[in-house]
Protein backbone atom coordinates (compact mmCIF):
# COMPACT_ATOMS: atom_id res chain seq x y z
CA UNK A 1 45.64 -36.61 -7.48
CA UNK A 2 43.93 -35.61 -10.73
CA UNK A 3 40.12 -34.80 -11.01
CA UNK A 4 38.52 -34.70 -14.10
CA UNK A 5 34.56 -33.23 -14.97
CA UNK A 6 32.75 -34.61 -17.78
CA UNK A 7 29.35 -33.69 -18.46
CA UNK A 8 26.53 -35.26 -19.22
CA UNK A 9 25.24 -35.91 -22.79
CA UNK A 10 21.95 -34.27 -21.43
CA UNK A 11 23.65 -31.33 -20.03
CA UNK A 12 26.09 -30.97 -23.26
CA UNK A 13 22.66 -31.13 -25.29
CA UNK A 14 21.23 -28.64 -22.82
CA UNK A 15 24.31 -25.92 -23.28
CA UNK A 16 24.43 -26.43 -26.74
CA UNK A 17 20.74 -25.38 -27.32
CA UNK A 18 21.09 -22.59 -25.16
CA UNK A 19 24.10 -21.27 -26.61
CA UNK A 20 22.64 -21.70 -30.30
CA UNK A 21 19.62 -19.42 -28.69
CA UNK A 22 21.96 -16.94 -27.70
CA UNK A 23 23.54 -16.42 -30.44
CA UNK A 24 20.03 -16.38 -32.62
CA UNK A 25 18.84 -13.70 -30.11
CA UNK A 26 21.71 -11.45 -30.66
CA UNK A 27 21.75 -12.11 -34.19
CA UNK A 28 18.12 -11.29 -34.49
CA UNK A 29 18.55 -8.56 -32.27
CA UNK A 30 15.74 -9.71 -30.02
CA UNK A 31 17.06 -7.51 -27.35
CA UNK A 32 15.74 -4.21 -29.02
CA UNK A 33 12.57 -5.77 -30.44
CA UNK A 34 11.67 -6.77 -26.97
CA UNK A 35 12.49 -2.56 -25.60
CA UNK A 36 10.89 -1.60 -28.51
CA UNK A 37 7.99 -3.59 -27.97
CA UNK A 38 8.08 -2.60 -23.90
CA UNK A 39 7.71 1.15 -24.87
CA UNK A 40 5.18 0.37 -27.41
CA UNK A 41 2.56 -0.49 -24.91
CA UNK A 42 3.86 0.96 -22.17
CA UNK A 43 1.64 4.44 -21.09
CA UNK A 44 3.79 7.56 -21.89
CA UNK A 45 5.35 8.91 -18.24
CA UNK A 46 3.97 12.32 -19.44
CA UNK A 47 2.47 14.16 -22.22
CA UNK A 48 5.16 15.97 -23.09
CA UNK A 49 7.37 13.12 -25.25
CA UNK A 50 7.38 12.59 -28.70
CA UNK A 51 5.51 9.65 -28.65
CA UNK A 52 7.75 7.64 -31.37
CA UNK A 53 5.41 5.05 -31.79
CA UNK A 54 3.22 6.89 -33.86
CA UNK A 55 5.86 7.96 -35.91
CA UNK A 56 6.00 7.06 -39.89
CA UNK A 57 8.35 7.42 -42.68
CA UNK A 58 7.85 9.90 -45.36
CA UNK A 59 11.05 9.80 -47.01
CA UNK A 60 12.36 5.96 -47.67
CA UNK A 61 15.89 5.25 -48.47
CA UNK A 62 16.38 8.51 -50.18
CA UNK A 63 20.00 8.11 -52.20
CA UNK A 64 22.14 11.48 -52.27
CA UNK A 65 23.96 10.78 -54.67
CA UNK A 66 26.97 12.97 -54.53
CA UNK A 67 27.40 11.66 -50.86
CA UNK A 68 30.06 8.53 -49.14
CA UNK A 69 30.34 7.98 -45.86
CA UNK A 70 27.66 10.50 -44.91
CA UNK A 71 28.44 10.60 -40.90
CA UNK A 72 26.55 12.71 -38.31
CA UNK A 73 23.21 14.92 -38.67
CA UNK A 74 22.52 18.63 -37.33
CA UNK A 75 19.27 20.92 -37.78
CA UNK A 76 20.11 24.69 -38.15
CA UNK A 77 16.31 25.77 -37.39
CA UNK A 78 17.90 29.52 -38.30
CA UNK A 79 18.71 28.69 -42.24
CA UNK A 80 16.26 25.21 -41.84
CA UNK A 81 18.38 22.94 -43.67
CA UNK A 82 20.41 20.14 -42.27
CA UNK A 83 24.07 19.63 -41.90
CA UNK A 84 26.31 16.14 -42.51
CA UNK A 85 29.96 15.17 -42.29
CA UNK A 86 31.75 13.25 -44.81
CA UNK A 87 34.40 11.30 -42.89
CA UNK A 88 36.73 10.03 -45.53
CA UNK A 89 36.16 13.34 -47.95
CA UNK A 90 36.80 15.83 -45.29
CA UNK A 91 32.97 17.75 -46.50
CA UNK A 92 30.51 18.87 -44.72
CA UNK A 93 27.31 18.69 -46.94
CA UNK A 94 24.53 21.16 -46.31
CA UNK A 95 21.03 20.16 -47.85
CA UNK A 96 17.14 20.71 -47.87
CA UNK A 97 14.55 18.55 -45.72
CA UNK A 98 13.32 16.87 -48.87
CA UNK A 99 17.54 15.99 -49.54
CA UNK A 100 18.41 18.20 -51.98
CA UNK A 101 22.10 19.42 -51.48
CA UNK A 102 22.34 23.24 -51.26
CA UNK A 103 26.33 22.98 -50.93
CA UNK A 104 29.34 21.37 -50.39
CA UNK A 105 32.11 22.74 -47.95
CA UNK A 106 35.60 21.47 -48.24
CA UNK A 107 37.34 21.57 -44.91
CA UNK A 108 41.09 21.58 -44.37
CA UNK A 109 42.64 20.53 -41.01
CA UNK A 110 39.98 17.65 -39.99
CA UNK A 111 41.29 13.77 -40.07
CA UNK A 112 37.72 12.03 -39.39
CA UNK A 113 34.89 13.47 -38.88
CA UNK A 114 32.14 11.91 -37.24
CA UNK A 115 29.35 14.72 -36.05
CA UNK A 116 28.45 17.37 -36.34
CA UNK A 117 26.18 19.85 -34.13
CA UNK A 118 24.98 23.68 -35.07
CA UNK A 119 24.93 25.63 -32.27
CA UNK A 120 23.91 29.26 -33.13
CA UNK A 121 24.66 31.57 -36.17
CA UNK A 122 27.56 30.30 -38.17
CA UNK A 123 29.04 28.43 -35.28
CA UNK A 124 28.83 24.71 -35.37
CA UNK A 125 31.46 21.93 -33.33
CA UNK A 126 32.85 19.34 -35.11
CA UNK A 127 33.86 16.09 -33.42
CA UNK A 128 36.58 14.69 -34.89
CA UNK A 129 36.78 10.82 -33.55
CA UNK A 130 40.72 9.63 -34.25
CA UNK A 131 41.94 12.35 -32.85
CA UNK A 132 39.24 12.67 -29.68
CA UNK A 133 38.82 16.15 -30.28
CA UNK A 134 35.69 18.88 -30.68
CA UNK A 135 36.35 21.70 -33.20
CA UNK A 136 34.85 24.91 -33.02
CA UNK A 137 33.82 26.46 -36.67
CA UNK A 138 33.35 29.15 -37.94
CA UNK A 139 31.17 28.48 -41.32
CA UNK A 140 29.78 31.37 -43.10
CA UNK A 141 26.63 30.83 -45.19
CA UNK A 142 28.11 31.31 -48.79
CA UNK A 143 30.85 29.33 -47.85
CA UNK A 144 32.47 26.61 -49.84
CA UNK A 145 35.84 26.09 -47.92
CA UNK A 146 36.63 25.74 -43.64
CA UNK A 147 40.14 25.96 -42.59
CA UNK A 148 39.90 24.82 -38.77
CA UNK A 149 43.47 24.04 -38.89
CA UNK A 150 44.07 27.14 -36.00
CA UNK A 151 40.40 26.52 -34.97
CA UNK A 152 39.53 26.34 -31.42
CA UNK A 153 39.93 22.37 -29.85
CA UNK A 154 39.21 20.85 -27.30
CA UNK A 155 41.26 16.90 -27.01
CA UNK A 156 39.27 14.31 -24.69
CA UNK A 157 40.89 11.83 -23.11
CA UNK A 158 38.66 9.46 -23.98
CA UNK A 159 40.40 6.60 -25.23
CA UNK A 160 44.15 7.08 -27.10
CA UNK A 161 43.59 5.93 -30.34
CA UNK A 162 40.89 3.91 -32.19
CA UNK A 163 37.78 4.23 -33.62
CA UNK A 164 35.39 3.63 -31.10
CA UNK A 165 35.43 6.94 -29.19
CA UNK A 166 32.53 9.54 -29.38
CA UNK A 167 30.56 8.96 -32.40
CA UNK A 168 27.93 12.41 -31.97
CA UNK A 169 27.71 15.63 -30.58
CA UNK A 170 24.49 18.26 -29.87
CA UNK A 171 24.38 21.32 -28.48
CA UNK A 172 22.15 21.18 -25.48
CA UNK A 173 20.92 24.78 -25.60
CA UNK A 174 19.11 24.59 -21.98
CA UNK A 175 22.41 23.98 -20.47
CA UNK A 176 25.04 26.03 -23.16
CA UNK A 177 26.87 22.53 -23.39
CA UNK A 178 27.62 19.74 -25.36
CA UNK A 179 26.61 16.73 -25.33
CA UNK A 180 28.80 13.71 -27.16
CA UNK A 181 27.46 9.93 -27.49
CA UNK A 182 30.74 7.48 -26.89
CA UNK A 183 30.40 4.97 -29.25
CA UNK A 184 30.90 1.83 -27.26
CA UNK A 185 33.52 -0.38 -24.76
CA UNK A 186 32.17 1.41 -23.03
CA UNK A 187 29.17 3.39 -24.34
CA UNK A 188 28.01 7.07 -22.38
CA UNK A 189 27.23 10.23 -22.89
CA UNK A 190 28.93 13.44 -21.34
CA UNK A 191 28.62 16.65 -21.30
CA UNK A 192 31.04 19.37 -22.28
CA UNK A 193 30.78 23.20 -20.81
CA UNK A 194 32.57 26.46 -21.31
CA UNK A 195 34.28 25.34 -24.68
CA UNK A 196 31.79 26.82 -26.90
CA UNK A 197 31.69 29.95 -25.06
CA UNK A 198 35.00 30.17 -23.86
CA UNK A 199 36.95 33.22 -23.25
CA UNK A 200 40.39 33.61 -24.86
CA UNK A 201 41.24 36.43 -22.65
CA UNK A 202 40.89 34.42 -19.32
CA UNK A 203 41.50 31.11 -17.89
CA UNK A 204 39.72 28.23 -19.25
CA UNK A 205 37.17 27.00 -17.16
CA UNK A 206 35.90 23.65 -19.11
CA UNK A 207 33.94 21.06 -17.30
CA UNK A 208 34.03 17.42 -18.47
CA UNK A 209 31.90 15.05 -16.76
CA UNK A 210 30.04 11.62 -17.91
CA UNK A 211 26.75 11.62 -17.27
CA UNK A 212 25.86 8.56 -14.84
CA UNK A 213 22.22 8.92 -15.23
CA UNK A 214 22.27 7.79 -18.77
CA UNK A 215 24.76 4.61 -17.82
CA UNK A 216 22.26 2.13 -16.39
CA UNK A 217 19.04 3.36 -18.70
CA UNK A 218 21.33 2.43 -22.16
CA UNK A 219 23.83 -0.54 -20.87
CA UNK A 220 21.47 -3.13 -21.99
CA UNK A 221 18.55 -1.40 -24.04
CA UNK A 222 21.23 0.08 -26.74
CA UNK A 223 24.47 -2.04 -28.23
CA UNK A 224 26.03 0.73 -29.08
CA UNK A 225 25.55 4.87 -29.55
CA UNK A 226 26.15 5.98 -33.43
CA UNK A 227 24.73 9.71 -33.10
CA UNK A 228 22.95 11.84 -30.03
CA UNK A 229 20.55 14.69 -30.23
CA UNK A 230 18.72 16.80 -27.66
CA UNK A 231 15.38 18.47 -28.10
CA UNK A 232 15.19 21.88 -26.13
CA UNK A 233 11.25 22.31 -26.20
CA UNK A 234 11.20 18.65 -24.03
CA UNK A 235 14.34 18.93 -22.56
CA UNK A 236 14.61 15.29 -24.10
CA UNK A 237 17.64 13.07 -25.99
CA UNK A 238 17.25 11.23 -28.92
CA UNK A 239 20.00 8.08 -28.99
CA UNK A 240 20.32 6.59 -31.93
CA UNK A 241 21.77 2.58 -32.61
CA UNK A 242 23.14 1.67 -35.20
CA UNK A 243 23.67 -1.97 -34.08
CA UNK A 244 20.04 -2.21 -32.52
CA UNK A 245 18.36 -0.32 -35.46
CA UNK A 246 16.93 1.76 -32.89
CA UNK A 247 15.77 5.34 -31.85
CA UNK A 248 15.54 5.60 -28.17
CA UNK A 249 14.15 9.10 -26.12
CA UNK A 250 15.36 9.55 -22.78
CA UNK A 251 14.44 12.44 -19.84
CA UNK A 252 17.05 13.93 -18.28
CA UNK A 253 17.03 11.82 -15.42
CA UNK A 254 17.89 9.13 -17.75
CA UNK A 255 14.33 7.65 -18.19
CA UNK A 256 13.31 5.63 -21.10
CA UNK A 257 10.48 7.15 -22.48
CA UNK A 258 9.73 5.90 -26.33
CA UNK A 259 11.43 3.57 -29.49
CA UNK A 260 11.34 3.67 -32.83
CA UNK A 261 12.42 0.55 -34.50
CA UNK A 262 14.53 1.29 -37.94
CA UNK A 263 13.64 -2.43 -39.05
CA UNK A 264 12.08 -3.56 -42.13
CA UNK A 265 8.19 -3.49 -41.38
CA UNK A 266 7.99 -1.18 -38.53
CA UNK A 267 7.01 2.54 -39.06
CA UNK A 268 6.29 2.14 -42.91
CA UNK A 269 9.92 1.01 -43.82
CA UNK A 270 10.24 -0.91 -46.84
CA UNK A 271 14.02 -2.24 -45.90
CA UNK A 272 16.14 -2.06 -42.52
CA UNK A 273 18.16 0.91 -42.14
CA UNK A 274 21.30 -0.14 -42.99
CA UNK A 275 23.72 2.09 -40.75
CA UNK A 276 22.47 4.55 -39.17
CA UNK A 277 24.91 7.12 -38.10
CA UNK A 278 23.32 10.90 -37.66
CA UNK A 279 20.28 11.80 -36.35
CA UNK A 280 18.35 15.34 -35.93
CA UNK A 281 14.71 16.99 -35.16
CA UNK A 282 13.06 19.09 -37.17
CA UNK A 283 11.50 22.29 -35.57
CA UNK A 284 7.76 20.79 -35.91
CA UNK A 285 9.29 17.33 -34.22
CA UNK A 286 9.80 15.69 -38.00
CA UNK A 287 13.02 12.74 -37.21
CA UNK A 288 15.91 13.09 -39.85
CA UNK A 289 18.44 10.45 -40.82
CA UNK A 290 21.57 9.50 -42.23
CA UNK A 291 22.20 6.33 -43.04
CA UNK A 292 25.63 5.57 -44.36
CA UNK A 293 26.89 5.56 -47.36
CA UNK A 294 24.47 8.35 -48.46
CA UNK A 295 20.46 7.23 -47.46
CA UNK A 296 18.31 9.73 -46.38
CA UNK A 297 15.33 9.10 -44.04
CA UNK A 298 12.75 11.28 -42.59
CA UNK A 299 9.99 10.33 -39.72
CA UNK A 300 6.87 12.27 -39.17
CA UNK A 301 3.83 11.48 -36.34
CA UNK A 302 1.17 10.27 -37.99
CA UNK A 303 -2.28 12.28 -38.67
């Protein structure tokens, strides 16, 4: 006996339209306009957030020139000047806060870097994201060449190969650890402890562990995680989307607290950001980023 559906021409009509919504809504990316709009009018939890809806750009689309495939974003508050990864290159470019490049650093032993995070003195971590490892460097303040080939490393077993694995990394001074954004299918965060300050001498005693609170807050709100950053005066993350042009700023219980949009219109932008792939804080709060190939973006609360 054979049965056989056939729907309706109303109901065919009926999917089509829906599905032709769909599709407009992610296209649009209606998803984040509608979070961003949420935490617009939403009351702040608490006073102490960055409230990124008053935020503004100051610096538009800035092109550094001598820069491709500028990946990742890290604030040394000791020397003040921010840090960037080029992926393809094998550089990591050191520059001003108005984008003026102070140096370039050639680095030998890296296959593709995607952050970069400064954690104190000379000592920064490296993700590398082919290779699902974290690199621990040793970069002098003069210097114009990194060997990490004998380096300190640490391999995740996040996923084998690909290029989808973790896509940022910040030191999360409160808490001596790391913290590293996994770029998507699926996207978390997790946090990393006793490889920066490891003992050679003894046994290693390295804790890996996702970070569940997070899972829930940024499964919908978030299509995918392109660079992380944690702010140690509010104990607060920054996420940053590539894919939903959006800046998101979370509690550590996972809480949503604030958005910044990265579209044309919002915040004083002239253009959409076109990839957004490093992001970093300024120590008076100022929001740097690095938009791929080489754009350079700052964000300052408005007077």
């Amino acid at each position: 006996m054979k049965f056989t559906f056939k729907l309706s021409k109303k109901w065919s009509w009926i999917i089509a339209i829906c599905f032709a919504l769909a599709s407009l809504a992610y296209y649009f990316k209606l998803e984040a306009l509608a979070w961003y709009a949420w935490h617009s009018y939403k009351p702040a939890a608490h006073d102490n957030t960055f409230h990124l809806s008053n935020y503004q750009v100051t610096i538009d689309a800035l092109p550094i020139a001598a820069l491709k495939n500028a990946s990742g974003l890290t604030h040394n508050v000791e020397r003040n000047t921010l840090f960037t990864v080029l992926n393809q290159e094998s550089k990591i470019i050191e520059f001003d806060l108005q984008g003026h490049i102070v140096r370039e650093v050639h680095v030998k032993g890296v296959d593709d870097m995607e952050g970069i995070t400064h954690v104190t003195g000379n000592r920064y971590v490296i993700a590398d994201e082919r290779d699902n490892r974290l690199i621990l460097a040793e970069l002098d303040n003069d210097a114009q060449f990194l060997d990490v080939t004998n380096a300190p490393k640490l391999r995740l077993g996040v996923n084998a190969s690909g290029n989808k694995n973790f896509e940022g990394v910040s030191w999360d001074d409160n808490h001596s650890r790391l913290l590293v954004a996994k770029e998507r299918d699926p996207k978390y965060i997790m946090s990393v402890s006793g490889f920066f300050d490891a003992d050679v001498s003894r046994p290693l005693n390295i804790d890996i562990k996702r970070l569940d609170a997070f899972d829930k807050a940024i499964k919908w709100s978030m299509r995918d995680l392109s660079s992380v950053t944690f702010h140690s005066e509010t104990g607060h993350l920054l996420l940053l989307s590539d894919e939903s042009r959006l800046i998101k700023e979370y509690d550590e219980e996972g809480n949503a607290l604030g958005a910044l949009a990265l579209w044309k219109g919002f915040h004083g932008l002239k253009a959409h950001v076109p990839q957004a792939e490093g992001i970093a804080v300024g120590s008076d709060k100022s929001i740097y980023i690095m938009s791929e190939p080489n754009l350079f973006y700052v964000f300052k609360p408005a007077t």
